[in-house]
C-alpha atoms as a PDB file:
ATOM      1  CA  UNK A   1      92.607  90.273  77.182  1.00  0.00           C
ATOM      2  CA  UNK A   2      92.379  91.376  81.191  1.00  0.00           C
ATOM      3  CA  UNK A   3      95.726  90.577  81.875  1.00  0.00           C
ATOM      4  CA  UNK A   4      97.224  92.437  78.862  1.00  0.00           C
ATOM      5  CA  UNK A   5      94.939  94.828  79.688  1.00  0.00           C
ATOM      6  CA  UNK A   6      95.919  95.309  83.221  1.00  0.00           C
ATOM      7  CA  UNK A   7      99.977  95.218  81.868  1.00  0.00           C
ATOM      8  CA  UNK A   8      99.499  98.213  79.562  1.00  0.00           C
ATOM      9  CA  UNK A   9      97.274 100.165  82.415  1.00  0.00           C
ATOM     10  CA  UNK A  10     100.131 100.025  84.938  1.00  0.00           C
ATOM     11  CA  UNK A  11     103.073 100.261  82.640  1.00  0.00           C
ATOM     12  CA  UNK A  12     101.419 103.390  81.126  1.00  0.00           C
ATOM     13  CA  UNK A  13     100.522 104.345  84.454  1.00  0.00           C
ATOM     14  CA  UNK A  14     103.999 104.307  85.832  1.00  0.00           C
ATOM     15  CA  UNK A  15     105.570 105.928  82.525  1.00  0.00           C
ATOM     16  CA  UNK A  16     103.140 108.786  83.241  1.00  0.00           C
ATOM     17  CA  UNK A  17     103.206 109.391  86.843  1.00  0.00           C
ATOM     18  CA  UNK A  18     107.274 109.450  87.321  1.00  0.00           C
ATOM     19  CA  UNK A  19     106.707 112.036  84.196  1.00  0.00           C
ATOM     20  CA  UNK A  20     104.353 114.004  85.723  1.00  0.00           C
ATOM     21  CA  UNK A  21     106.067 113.753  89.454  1.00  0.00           C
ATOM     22  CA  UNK A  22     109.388 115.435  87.425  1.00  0.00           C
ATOM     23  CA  UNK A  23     107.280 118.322  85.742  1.00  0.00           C
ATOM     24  CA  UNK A  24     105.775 119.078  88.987  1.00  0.00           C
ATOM     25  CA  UNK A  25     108.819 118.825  91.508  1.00  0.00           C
ATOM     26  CA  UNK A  26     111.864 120.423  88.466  1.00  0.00           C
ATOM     27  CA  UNK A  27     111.933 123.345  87.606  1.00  0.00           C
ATOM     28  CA  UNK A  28     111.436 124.795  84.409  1.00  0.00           C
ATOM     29  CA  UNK A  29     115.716 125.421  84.079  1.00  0.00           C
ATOM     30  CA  UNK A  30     116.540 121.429  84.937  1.00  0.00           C
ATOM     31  CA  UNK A  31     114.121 120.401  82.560  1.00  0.00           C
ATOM     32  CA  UNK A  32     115.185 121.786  80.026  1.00  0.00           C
ATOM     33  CA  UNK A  33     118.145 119.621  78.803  1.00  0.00           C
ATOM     34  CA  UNK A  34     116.048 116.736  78.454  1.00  0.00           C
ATOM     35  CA  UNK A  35     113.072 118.000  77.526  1.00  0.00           C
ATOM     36  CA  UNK A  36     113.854 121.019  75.305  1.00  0.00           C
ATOM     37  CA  UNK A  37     110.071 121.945  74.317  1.00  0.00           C
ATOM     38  CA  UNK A  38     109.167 123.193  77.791  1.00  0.00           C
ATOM     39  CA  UNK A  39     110.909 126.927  76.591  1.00  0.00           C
ATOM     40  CA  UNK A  40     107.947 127.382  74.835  1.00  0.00           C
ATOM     41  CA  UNK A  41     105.627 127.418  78.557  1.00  0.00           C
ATOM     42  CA  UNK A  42     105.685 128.849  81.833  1.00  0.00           C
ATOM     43  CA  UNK A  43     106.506 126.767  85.001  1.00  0.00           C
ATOM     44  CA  UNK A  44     103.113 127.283  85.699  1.00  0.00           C
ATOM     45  CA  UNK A  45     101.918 124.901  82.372  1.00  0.00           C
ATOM     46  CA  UNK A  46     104.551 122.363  82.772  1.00  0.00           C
ATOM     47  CA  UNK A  47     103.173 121.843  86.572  1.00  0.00           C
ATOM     48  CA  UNK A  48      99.717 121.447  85.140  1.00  0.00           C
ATOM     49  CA  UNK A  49     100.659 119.451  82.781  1.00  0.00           C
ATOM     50  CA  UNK A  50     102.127 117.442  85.334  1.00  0.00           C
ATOM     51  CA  UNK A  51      99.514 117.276  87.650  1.00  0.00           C
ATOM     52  CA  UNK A  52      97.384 116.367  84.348  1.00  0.00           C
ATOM     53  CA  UNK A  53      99.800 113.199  83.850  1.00  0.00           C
ATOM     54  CA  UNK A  54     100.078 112.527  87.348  1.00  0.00           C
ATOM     55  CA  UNK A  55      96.088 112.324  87.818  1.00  0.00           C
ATOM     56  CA  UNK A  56      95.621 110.312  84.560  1.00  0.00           C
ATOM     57  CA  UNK A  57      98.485 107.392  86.265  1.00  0.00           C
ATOM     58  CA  UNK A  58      96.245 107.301  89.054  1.00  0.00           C
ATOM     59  CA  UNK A  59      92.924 107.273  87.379  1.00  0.00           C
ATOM     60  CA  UNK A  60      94.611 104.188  85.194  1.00  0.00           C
ATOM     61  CA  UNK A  61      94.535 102.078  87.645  1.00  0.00           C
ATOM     62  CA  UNK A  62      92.926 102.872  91.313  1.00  0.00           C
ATOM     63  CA  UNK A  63      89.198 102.805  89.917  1.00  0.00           C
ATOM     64  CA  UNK A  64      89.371  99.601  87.730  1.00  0.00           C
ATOM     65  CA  UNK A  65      91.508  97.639  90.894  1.00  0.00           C
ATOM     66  CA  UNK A  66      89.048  99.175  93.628  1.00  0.00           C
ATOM     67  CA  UNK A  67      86.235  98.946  91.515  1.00  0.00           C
ATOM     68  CA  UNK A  68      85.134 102.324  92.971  1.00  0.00           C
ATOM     69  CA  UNK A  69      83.962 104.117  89.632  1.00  0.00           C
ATOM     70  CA  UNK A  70      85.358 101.750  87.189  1.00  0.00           C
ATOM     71  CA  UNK A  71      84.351 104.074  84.518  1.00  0.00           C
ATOM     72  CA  UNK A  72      86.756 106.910  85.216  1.00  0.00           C
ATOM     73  CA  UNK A  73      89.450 104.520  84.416  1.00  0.00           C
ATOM     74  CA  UNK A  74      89.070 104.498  80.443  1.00  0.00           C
ATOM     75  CA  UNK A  75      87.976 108.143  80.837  1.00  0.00           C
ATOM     76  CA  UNK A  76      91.682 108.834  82.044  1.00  0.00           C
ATOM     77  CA  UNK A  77      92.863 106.877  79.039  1.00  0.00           C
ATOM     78  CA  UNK A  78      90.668 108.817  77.072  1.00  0.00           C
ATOM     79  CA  UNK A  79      91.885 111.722  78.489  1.00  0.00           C
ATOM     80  CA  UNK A  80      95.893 110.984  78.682  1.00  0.00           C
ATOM     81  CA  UNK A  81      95.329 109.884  74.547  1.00  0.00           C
ATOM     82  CA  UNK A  82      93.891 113.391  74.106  1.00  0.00           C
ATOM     83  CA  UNK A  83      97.210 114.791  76.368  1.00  0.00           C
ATOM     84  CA  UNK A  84      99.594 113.061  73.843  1.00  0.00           C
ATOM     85  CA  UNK A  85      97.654 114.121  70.545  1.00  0.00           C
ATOM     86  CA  UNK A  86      98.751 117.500  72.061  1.00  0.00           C
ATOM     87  CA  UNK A  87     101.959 116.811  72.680  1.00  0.00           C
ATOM     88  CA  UNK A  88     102.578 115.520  69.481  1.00  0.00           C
ATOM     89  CA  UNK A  89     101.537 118.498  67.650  1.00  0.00           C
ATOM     90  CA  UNK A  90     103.785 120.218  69.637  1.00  0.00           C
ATOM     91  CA  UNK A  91     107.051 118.133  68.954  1.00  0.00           C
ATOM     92  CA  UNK A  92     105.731 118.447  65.325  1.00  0.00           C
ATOM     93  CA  UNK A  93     105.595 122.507  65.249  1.00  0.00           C
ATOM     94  CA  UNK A  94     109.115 122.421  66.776  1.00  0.00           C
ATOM     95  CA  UNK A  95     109.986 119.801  64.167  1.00  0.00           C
ATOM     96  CA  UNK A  96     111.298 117.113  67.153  1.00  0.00           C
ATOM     97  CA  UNK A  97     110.685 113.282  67.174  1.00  0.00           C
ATOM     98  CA  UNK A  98     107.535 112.556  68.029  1.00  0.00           C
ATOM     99  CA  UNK A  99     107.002 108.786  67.783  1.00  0.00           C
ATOM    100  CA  UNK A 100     107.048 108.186  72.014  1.00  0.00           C
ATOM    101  CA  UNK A 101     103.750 110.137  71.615  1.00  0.00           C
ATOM    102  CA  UNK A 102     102.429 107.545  69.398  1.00  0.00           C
ATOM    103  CA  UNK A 103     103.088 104.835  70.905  1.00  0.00           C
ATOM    104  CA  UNK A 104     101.885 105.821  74.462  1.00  0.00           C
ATOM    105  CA  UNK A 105      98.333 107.459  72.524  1.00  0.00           C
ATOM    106  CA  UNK A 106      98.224 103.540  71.024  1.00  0.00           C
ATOM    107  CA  UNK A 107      98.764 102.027  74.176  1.00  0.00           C
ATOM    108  CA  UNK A 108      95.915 104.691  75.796  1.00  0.00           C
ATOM    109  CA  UNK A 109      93.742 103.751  73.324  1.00  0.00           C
ATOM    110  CA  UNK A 110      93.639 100.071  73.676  1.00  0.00           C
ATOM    111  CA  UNK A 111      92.653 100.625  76.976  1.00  0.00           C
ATOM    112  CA  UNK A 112      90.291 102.618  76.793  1.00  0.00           C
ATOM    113  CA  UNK A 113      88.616 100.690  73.882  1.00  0.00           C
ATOM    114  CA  UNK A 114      89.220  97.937  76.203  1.00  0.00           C
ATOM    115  CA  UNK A 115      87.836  98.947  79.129  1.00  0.00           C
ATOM    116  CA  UNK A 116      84.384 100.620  77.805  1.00  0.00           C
END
């Protein structure tokens, strides 16, 4: 269960930081092709929502494999699940695909139920 575990932390760790690195380095314009929902926030949203993504990769992993605070690291699952109930509801008012959404909130979930 550890090592499956510690596959899902740093796969969904990677998935979110390089997403959260691109909302807070691109701006608003160049995002928009690919990610068509961000015309419905400032640039100054999409960077937080990018620094939220980028803090929950880090919190993923660097507490359970330093074993300094071990506890934030199901928090930040916790807390990146919460990010992509919110996401989904968005890609569900503007009638998009949501079903990435889903399967990264199942994948934070089994970690965090894994690591408490």
């Amino acid at each position: 269960m550890d090592v499956l575990l510690w596959v899902l932390q740093i796969l969904l760790g990677l998935l979110f930081a390089a997403a959260g690195v691109v909302k807070l380095t691109a701006d608003k314009e160049r995002l928009q092709p690919r990610m068509p929902y961000v015309e419905d926030f400032s640039q100054g949203q999409i960077r937080a929502i990018g620094a939220v993504e980028a803090l929950g990769a880090l919190g993923l992993v660097l507490p359970w494999a330093t074993g300094i605070a071990p506890v934030l690291t199901p928090l930040a699952a916790a807390g990146l699940g919460v990010t992509m109930v919110a996401a989904a509801a968005v890609h569900l008012r503007r009638k998009e695909n949501f079903t990435v959404n889903l399967v990264l909130l199942a994948m934070a979930v089994i970690i965090a139920a894994g690591r408490f």
